[in-house]
Protein backbone atom coordinates (compact mmCIF):
# COMPACT_ATOMS: atom_id res chain seq x y z
CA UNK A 1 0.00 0.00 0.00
CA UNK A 2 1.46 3.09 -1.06
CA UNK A 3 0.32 5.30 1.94
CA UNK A 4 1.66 9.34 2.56
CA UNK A 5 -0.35 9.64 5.59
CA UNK A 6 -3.65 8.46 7.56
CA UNK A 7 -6.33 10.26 6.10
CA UNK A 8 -8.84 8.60 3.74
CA UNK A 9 -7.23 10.04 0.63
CA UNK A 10 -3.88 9.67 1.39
CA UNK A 11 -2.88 7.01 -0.60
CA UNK A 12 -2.40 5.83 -4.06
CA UNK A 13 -5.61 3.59 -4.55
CA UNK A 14 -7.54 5.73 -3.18
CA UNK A 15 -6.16 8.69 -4.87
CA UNK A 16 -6.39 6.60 -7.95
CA UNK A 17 -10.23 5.86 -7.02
CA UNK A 18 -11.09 9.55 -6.26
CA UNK A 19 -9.19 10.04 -10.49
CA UNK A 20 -11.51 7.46 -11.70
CA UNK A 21 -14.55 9.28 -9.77
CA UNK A 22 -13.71 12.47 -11.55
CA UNK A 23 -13.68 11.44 -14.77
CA UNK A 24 -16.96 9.43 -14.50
CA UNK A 25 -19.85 10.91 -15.76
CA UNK A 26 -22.28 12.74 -12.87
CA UNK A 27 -24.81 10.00 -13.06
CA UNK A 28 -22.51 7.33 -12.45
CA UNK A 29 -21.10 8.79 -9.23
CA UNK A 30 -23.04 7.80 -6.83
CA UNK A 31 -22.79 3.77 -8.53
CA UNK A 32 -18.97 4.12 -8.04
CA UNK A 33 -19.48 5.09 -4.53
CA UNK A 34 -22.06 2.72 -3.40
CA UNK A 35 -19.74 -0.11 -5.34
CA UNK A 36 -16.29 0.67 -3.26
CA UNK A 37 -18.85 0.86 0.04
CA UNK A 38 -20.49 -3.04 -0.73
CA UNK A 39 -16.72 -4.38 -2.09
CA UNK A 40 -15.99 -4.00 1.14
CA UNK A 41 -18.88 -4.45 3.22
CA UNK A 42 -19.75 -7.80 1.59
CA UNK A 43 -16.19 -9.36 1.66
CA UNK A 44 -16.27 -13.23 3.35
CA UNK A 45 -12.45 -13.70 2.96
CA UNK A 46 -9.30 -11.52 3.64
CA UNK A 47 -10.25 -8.10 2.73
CA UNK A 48 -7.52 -6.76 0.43
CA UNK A 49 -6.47 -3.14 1.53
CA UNK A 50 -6.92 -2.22 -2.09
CA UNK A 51 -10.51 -2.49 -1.00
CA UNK A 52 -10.45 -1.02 1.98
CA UNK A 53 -8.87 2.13 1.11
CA UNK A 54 -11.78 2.80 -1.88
CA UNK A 55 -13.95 2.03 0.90
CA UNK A 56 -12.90 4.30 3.15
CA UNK A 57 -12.49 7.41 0.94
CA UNK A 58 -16.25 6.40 0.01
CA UNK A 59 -16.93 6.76 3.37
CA UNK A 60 -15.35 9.93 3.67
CA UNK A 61 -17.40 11.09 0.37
CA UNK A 62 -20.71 10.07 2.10
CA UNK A 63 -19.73 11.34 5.84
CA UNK A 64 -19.35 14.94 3.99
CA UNK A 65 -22.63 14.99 2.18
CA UNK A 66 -24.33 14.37 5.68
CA UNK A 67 -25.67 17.72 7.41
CA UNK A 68 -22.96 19.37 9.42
CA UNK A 69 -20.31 16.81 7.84
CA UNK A 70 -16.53 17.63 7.29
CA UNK A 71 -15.88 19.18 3.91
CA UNK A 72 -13.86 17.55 1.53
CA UNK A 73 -10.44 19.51 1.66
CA UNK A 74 -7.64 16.91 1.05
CA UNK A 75 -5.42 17.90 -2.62
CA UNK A 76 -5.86 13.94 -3.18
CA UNK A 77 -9.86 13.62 -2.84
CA UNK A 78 -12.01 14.30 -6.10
CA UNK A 79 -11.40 17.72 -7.58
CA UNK A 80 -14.96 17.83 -8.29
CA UNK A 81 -15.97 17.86 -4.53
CA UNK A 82 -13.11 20.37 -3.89
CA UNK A 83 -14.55 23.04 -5.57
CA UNK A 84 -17.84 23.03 -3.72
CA UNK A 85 -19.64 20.41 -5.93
CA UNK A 86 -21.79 17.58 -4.38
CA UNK A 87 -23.37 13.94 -5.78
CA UNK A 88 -26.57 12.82 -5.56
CA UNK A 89 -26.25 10.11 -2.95
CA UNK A 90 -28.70 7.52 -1.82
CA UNK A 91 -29.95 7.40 1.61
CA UNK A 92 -28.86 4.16 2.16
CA UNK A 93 -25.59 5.00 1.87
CA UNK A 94 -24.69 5.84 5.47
CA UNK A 95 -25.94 2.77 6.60
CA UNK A 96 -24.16 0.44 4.05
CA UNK A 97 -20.76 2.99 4.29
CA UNK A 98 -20.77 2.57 8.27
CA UNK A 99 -20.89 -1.64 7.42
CA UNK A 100 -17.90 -1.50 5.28
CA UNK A 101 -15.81 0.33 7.50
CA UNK A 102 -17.04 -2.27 10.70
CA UNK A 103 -15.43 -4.63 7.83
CA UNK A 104 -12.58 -2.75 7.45
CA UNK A 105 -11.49 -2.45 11.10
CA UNK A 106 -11.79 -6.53 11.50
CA UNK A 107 -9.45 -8.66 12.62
CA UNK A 108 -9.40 -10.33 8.98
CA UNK A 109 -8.63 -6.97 6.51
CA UNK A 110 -5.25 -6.12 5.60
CA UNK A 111 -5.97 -3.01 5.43
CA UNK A 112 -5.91 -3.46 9.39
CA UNK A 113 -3.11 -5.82 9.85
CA UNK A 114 -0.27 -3.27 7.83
CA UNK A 115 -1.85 -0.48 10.27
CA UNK A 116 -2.06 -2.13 12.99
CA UNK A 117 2.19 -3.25 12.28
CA UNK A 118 3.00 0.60 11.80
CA UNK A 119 1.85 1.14 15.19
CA UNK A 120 2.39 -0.84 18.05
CA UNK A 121 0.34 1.06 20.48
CA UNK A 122 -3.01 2.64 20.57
CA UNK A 123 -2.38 5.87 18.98
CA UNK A 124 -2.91 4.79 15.61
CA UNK A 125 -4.07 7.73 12.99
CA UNK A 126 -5.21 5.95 10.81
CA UNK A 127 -7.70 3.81 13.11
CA UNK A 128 -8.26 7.35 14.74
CA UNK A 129 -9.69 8.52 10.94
CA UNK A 130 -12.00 5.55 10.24
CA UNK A 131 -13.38 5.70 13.82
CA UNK A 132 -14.05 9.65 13.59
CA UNK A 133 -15.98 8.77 9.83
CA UNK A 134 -18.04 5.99 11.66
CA UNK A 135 -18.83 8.47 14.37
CA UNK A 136 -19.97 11.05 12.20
CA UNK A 137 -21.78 8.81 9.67
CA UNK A 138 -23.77 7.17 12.75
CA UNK A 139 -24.42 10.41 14.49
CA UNK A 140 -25.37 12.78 11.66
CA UNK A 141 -27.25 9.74 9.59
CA UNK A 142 -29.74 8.66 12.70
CA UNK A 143 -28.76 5.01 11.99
CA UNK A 144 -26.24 2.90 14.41
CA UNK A 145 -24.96 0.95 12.03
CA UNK A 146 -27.02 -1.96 12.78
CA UNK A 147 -29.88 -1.22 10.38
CA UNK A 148 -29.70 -1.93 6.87
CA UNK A 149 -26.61 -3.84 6.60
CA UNK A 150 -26.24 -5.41 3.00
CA UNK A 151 -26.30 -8.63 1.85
CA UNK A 152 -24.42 -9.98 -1.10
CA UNK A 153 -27.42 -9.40 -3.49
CA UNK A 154 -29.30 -5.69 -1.93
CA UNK A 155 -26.14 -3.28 -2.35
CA UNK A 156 -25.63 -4.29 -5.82
């Protein structure tokens, strides 16, 4: 994983993601989000980090479009949220975005493992990020995270 630093941007798949986001037409926005969210969500096996870090600058993409989420500042995220633009999420999303990252932060996600090897001790930054996303989609979306998780077939 090619990783500059803990936020959900700051690496090169998801930078990559957030390139591949840009250049996708409006309408098929919100399908590339909700499609990183349930890669993850849905996984049985090892969860590749690959996965897990579109999933978690999904997340982040969702967590801002919630009312009184953090705006999208990072140089890395999509230039088209940036610049003050915004995609026409599902409702659902919160619900099936705070699933992937409970996935994500599993004993069984790779993602995990490599953080949880750069730091030995509690203060991890990058477990601090996907915490503060799950707190914020939880809080602002009204849903604990309980409700609505997907199944192999409904996030499709």
């Amino acid at each position: 994983m090619g990783s500059w630093d803990s936020g959900p941007f700051d690496n090169d798949t998801a930078a990559d993601w957030c390139g591949d986001l840009d250049k996708a037409d409006a309408t098929e926005r919100p399908a590339l989000v909700r499609k990183a969210l349930h890669g993850a969500a849905v996984e049985q096996d090892y969860l590749d980090s690959d996965i897990a870090c579109e999933a978690i600058a999904a997340a982040a993409i969702v967590a801002a479009h919630l009312p009184g989420g953090q705006p999208i500042t990072s140089p890395y995220a999509p230039e088209v949220l940036r610049s003050g633009g915004r995609l026409d999420l599902p409702g659902d999303l919160p619900a099936l975005a705070t699933s992937a990252l409970e996935r994500i932060m599993s004993a069984d996600s790779e993602w995990h493992d490599l953080w949880r090897e750069a730091y030995a001790d509690d203060d991890n930054p990058a477990f601090d990020t996907v915490r503060e996303l799950r707190r914020t989609l939880t809080a602002r979306s009204g849903t604990d995270g309980s409700a609505g998780r997907p199944d192999h077939d409904s996030a499709r």
